[in-house]
Every structure is written in C-alpha cells, then in structure tokens.
PDB file of N, CA and C in Angstrom:
ATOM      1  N   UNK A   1     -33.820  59.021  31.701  1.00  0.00           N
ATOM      2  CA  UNK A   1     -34.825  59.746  30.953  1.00  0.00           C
ATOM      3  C   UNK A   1     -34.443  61.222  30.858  1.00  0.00           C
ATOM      4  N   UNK A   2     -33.607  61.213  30.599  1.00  0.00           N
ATOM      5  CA  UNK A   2     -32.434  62.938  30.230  1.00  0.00           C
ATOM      6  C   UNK A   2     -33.827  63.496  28.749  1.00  0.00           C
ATOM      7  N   UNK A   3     -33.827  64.792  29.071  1.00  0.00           N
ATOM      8  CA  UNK A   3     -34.496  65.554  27.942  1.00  0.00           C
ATOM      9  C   UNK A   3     -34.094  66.434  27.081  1.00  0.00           C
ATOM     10  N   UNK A   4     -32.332  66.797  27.485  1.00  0.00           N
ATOM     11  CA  UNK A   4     -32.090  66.913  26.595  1.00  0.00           C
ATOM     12  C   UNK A   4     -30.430  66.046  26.488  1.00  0.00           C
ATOM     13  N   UNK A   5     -29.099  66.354  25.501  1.00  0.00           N
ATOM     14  CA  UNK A   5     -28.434  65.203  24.985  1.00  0.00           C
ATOM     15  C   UNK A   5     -27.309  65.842  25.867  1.00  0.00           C
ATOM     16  N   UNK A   6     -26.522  64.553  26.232  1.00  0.00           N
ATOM     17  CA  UNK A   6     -24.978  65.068  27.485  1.00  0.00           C
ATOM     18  C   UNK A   6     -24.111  65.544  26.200  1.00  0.00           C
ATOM     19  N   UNK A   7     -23.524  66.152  26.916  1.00  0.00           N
ATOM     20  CA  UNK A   7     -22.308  66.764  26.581  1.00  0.00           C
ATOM     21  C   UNK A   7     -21.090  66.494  27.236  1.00  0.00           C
ATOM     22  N   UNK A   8     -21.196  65.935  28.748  1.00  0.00           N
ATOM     23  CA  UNK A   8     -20.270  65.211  29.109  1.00  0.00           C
ATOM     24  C   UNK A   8     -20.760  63.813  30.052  1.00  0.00           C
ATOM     25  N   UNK A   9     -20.109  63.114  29.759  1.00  0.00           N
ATOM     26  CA  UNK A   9     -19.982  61.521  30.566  1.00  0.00           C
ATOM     27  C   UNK A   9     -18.777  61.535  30.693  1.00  0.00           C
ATOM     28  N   UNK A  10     -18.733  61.081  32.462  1.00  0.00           N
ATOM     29  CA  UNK A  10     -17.657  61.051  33.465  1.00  0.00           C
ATOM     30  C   UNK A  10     -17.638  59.882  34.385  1.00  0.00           C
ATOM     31  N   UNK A  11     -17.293  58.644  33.690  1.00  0.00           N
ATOM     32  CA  UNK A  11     -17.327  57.282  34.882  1.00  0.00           C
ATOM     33  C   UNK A  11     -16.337  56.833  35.391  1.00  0.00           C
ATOM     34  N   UNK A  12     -16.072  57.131  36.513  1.00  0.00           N
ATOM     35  CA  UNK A  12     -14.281  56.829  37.119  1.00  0.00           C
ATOM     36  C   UNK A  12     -14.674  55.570  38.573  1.00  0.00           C
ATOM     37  N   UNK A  13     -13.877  54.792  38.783  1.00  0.00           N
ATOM     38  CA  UNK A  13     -13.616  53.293  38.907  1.00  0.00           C
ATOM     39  C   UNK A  13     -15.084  53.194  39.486  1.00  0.00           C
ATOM     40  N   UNK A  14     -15.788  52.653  38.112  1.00  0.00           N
ATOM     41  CA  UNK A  14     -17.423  51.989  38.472  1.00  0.00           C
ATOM     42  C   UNK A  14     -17.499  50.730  37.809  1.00  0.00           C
ATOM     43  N   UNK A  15     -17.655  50.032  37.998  1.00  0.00           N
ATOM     44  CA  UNK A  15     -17.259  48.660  37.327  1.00  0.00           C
ATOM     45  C   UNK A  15     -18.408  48.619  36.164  1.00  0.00           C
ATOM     46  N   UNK A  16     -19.173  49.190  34.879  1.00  0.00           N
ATOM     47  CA  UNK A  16     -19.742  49.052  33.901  1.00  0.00           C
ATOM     48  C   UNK A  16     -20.320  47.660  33.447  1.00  0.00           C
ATOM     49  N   UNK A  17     -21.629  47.332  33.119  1.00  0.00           N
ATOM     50  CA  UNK A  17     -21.500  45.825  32.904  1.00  0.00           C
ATOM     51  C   UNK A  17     -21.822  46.358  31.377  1.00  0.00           C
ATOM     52  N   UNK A  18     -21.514  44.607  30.544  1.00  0.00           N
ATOM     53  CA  UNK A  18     -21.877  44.767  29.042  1.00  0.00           C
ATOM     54  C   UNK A  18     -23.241  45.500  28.793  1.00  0.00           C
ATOM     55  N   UNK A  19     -24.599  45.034  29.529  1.00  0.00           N
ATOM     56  CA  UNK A  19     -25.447  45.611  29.269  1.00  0.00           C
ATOM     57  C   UNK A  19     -25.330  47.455  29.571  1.00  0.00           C
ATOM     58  N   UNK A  20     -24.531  47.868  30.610  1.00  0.00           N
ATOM     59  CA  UNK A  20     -24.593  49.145  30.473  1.00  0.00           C
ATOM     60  C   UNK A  20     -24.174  49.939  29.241  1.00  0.00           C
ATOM     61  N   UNK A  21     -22.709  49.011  28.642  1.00  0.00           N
ATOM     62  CA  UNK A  21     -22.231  49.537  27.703  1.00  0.00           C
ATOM     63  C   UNK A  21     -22.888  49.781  26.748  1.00  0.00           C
ATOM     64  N   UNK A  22     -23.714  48.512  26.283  1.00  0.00           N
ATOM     65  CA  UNK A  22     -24.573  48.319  25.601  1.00  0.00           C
ATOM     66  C   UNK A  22     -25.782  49.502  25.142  1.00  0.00           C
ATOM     67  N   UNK A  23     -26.337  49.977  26.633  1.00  0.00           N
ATOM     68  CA  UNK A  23     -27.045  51.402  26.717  1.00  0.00           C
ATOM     69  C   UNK A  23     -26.713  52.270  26.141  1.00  0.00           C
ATOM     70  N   UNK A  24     -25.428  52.617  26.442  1.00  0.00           N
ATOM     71  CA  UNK A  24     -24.924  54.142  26.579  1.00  0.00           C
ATOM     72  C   UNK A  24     -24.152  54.031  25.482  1.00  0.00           C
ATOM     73  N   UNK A  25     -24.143  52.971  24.018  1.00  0.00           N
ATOM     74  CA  UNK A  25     -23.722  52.950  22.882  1.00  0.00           C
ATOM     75  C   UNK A  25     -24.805  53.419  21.838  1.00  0.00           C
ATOM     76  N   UNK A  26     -25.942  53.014  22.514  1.00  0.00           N
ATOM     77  CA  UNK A  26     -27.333  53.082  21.532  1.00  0.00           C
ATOM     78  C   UNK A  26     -28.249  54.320  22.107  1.00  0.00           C
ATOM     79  N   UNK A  27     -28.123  54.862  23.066  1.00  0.00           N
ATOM     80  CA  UNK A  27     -28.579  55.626  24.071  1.00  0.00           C
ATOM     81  C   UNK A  27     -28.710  57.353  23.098  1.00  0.00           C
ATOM     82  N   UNK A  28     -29.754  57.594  22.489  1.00  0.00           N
ATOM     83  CA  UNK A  28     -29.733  59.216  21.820  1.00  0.00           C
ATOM     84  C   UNK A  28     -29.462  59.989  22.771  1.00  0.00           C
ATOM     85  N   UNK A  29     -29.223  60.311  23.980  1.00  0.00           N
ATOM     86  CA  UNK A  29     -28.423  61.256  24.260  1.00  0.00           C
ATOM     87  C   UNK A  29     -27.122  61.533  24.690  1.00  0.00           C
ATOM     88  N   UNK A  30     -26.689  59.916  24.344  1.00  0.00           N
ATOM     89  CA  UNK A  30     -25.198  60.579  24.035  1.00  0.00           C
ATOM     90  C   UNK A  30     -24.361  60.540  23.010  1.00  0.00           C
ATOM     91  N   UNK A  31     -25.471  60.956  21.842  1.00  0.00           N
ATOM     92  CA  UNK A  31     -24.652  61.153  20.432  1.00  0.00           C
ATOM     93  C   UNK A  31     -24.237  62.427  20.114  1.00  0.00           C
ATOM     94  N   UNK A  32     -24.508  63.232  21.286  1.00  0.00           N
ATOM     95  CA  UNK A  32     -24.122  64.694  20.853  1.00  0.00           C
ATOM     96  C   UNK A  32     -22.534  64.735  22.034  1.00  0.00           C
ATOM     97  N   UNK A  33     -21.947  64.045  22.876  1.00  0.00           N
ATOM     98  CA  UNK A  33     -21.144  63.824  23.638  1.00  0.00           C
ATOM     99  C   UNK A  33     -19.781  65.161  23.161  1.00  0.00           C
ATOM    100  N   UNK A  34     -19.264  65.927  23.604  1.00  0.00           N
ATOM    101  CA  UNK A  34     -17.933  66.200  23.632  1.00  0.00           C
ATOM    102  C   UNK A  34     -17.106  66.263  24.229  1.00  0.00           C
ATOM    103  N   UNK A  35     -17.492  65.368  25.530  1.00  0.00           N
ATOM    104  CA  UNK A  35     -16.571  65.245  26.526  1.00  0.00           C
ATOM    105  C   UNK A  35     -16.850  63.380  26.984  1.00  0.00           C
ATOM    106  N   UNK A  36     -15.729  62.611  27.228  1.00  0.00           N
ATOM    107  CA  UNK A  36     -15.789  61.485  27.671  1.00  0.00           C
ATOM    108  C   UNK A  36     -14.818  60.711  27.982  1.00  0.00           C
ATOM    109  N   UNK A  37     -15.005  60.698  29.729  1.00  0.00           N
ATOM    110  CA  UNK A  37     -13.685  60.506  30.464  1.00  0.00           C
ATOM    111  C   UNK A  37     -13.921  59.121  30.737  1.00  0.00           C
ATOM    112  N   UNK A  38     -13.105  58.014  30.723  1.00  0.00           N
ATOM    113  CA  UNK A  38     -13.495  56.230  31.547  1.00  0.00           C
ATOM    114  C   UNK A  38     -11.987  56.603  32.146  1.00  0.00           C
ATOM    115  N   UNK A  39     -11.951  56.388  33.322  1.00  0.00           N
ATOM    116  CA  UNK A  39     -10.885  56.423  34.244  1.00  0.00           C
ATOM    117  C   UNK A  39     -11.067  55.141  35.298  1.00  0.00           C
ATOM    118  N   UNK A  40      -9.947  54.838  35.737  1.00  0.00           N
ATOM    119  CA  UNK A  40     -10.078  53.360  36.560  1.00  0.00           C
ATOM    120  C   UNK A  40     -10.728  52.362  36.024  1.00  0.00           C
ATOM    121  N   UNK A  41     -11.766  52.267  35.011  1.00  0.00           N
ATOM    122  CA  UNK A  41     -12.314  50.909  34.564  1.00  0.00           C
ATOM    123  C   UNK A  41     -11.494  49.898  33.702  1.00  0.00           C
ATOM    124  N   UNK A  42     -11.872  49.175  33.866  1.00  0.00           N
ATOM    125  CA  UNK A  42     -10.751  48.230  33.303  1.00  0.00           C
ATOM    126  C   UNK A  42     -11.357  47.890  31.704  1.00  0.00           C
ATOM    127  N   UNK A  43     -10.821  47.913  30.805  1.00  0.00           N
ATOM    128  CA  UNK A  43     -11.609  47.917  29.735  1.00  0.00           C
ATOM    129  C   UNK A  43     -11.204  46.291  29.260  1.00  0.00           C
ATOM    130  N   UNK A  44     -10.873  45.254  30.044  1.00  0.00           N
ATOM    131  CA  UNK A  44     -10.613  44.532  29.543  1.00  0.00           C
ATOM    132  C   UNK A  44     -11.846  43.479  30.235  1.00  0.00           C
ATOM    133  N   UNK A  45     -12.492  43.535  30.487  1.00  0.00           N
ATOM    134  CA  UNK A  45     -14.146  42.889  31.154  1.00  0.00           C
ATOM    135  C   UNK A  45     -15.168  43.222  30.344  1.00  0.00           C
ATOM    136  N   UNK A  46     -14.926  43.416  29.334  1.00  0.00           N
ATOM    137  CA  UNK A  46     -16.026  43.722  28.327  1.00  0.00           C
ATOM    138  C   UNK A  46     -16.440  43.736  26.925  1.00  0.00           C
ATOM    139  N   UNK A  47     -17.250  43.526  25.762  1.00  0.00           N
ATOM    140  CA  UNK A  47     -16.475  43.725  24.843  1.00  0.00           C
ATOM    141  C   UNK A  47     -16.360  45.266  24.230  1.00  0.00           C
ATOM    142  N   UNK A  48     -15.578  45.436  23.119  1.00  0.00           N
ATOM    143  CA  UNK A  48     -15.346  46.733  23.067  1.00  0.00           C
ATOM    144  C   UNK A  48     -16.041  47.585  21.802  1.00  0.00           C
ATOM    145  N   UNK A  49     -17.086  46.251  21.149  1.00  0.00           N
ATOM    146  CA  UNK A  49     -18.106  47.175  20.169  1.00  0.00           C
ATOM    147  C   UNK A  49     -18.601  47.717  20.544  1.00  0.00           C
ATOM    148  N   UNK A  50     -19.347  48.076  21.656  1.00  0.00           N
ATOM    149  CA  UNK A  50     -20.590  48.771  22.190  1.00  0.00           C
ATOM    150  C   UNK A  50     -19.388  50.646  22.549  1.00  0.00           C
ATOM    151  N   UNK A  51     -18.411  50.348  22.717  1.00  0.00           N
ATOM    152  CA  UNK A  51     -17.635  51.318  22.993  1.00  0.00           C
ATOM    153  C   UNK A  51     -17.545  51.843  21.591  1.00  0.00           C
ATOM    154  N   UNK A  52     -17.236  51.094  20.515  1.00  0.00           N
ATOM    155  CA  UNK A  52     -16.590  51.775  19.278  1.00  0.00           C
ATOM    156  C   UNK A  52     -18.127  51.870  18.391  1.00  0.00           C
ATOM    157  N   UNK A  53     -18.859  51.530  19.141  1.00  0.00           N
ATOM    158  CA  UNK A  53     -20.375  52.572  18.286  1.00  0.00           C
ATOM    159  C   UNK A  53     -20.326  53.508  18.850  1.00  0.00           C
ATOM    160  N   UNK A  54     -20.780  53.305  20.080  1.00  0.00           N
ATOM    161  CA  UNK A  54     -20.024  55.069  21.078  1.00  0.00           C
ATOM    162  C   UNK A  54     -19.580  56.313  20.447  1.00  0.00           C
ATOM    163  N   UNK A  55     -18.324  55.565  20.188  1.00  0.00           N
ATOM    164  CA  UNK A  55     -17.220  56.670  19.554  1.00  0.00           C
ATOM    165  C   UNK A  55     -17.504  57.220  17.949  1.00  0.00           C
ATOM    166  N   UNK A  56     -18.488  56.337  17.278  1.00  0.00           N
ATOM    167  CA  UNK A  56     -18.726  56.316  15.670  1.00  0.00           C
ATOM    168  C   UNK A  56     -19.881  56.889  15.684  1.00  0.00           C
ATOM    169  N   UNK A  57     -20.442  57.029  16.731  1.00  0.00           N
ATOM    170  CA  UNK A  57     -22.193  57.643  16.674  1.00  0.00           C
ATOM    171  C   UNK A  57     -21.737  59.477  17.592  1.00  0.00           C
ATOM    172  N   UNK A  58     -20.636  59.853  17.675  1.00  0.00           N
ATOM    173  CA  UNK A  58     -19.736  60.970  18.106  1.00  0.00           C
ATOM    174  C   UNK A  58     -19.274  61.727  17.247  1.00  0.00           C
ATOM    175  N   UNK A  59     -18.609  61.154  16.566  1.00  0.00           N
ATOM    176  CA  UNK A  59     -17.462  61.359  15.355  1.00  0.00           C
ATOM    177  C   UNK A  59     -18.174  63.221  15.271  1.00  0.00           C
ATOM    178  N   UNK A  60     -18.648  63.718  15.229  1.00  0.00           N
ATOM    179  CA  UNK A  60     -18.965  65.041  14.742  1.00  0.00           C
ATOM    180  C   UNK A  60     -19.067  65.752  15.866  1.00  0.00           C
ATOM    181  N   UNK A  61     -18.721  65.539  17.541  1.00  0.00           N
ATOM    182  CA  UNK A  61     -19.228  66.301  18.162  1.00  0.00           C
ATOM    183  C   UNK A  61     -17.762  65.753  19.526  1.00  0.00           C
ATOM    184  N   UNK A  62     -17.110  64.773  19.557  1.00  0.00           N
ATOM    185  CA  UNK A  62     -16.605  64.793  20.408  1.00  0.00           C
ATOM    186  C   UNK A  62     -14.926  64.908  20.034  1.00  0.00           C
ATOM    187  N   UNK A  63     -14.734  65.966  21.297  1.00  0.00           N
ATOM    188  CA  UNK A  63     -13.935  66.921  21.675  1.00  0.00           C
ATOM    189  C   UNK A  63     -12.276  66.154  22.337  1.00  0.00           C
ATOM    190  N   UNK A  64     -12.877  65.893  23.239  1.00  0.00           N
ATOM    191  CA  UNK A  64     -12.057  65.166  24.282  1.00  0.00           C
ATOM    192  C   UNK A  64     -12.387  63.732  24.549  1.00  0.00           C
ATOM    193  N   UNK A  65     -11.292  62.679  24.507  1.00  0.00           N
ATOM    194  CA  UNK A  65     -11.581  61.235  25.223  1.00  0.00           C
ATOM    195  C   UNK A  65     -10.283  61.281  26.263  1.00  0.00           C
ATOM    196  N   UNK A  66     -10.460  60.722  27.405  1.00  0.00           N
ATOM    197  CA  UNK A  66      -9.775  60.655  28.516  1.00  0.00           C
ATOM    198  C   UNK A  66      -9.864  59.106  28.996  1.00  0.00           C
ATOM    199  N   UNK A  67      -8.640  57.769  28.781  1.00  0.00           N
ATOM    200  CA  UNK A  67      -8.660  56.751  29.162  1.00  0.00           C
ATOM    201  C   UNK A  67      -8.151  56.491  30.395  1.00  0.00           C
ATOM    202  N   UNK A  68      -7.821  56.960  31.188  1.00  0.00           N
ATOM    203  CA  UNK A  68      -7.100  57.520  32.460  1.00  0.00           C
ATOM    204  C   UNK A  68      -6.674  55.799  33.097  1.00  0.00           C
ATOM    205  N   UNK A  69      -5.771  55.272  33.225  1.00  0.00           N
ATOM    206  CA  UNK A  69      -5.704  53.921  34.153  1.00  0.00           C
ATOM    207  C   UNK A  69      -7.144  52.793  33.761  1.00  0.00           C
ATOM    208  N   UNK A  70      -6.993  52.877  32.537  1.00  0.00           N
ATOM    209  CA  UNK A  70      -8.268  52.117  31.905  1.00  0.00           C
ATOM    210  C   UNK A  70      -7.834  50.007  31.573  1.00  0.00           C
ATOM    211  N   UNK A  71      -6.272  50.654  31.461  1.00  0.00           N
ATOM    212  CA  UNK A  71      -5.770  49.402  31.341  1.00  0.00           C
ATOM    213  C   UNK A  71      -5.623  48.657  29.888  1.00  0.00           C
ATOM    214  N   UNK A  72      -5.657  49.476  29.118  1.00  0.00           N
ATOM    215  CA  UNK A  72      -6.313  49.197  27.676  1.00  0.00           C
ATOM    216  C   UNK A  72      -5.328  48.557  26.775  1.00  0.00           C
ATOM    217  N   UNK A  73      -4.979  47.980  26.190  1.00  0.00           N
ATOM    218  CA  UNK A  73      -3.857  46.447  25.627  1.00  0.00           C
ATOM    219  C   UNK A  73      -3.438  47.128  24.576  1.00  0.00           C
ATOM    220  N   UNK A  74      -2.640  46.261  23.610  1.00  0.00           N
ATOM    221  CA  UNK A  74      -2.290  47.269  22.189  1.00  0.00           C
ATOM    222  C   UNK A  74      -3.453  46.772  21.644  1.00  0.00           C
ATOM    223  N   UNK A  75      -4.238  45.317  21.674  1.00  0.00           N
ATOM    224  CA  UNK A  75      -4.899  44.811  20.589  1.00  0.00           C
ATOM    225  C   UNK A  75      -6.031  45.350  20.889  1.00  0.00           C
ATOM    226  N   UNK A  76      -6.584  45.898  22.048  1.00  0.00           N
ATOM    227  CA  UNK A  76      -8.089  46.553  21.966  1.00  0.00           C
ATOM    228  C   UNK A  76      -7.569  48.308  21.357  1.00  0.00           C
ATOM    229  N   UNK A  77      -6.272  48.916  21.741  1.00  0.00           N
ATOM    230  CA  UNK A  77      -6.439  50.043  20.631  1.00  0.00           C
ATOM    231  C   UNK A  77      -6.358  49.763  19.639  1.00  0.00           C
ATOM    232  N   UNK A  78      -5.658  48.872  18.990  1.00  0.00           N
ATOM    233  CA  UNK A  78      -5.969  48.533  17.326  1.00  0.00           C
ATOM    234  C   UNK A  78      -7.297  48.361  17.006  1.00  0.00           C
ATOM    235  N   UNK A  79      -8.245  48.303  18.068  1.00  0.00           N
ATOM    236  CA  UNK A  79      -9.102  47.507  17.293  1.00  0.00           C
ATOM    237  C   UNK A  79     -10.333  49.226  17.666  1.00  0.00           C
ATOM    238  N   UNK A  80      -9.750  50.081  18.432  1.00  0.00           N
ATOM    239  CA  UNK A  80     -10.405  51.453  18.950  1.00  0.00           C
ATOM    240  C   UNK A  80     -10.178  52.249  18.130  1.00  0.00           C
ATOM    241  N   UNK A  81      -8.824  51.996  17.136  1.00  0.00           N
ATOM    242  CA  UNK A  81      -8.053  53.062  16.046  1.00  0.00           C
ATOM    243  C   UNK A  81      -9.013  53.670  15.151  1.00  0.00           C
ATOM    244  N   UNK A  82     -10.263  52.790  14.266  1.00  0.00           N
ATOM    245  CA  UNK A  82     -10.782  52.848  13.066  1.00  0.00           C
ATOM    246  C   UNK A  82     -11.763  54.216  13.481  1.00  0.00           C
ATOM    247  N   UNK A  83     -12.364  53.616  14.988  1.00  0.00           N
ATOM    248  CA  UNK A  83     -13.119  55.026  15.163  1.00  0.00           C
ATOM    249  C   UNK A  83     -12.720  55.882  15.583  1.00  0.00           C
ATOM    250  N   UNK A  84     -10.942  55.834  16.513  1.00  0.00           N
ATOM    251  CA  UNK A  84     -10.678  57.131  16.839  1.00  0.00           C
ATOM    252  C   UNK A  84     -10.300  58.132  15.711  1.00  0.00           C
ATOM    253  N   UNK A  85      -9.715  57.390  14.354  1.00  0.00           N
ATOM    254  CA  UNK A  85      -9.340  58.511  13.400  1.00  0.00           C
ATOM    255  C   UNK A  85     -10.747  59.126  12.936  1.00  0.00           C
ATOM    256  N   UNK A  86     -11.527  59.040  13.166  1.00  0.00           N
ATOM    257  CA  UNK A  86     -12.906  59.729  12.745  1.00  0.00           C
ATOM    258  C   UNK A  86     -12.636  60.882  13.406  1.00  0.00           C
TER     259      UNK A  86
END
C-alpha cells in the first residue's frame, strides 16, 4: 500500500512466484520505475508476460534494467526484445 510510485525495485536471489509477478506487472506503482535490478532469480520458473507488461507499462520512465545471474535463455530474450527496444 505504497502512496506514492517506486522508482526503484531491487529483488536479488528471492524466489518470486507467478502470482507475485503477476502483482508487480499490474501494480500502479511501478509504472513510474527507473531503476530495476532481478539478480540471482532464475527467470526460467515462470512465465515471462507478466515481466514484459512490466517493462511495456515503463517504456517512458525506465532508466536502468540489471539481469545479474538471472539465467535467462536466448528464447526468453527473444521473446523480452519487443519490449526492451521500447
């Protein structure tokens, strides 16, 4: 229940479930995001729309993404590409 919108999200090896992702894709305060680090999570336990609304509900405000040991395949960045060129 944040009152006003993050500017940074920082989750390093927390194991995320779909429903969290799910949150923090649809979640109004983090559409103003310019900072967003996932470090240690494994991005392969999940699916990865709730991430690429994330990144598409951003597009005007974020700065920095940091995948740090995320583990991330070629076929989930192909499929991360459409919203990272935003």
């Amino acid at each position: 229940h944040l009152k006003t919108p993050l500017k940074t999200l920082s989750v390093t090896n927390f194991p995320l479930s779909d429903s969290d992702w799910n949150y923090l894709s649809l979640c109004p305060n983090t559409s103003q995001l310019k900072h967003l680090e996932l470090r240690d999570i494994r991005q392969t336990y999940f699916s990865l729309e709730p991430l690429i609304i994330l990144l598409d509900s951003t597009t005007t405000t974020l700065e920095n993404l940091d995948f740090e040991a995320c583990g991330i395949t070629d076929f989930q960045l192909q499929a991360l590409l459409p919203a990272l060129r935003h």
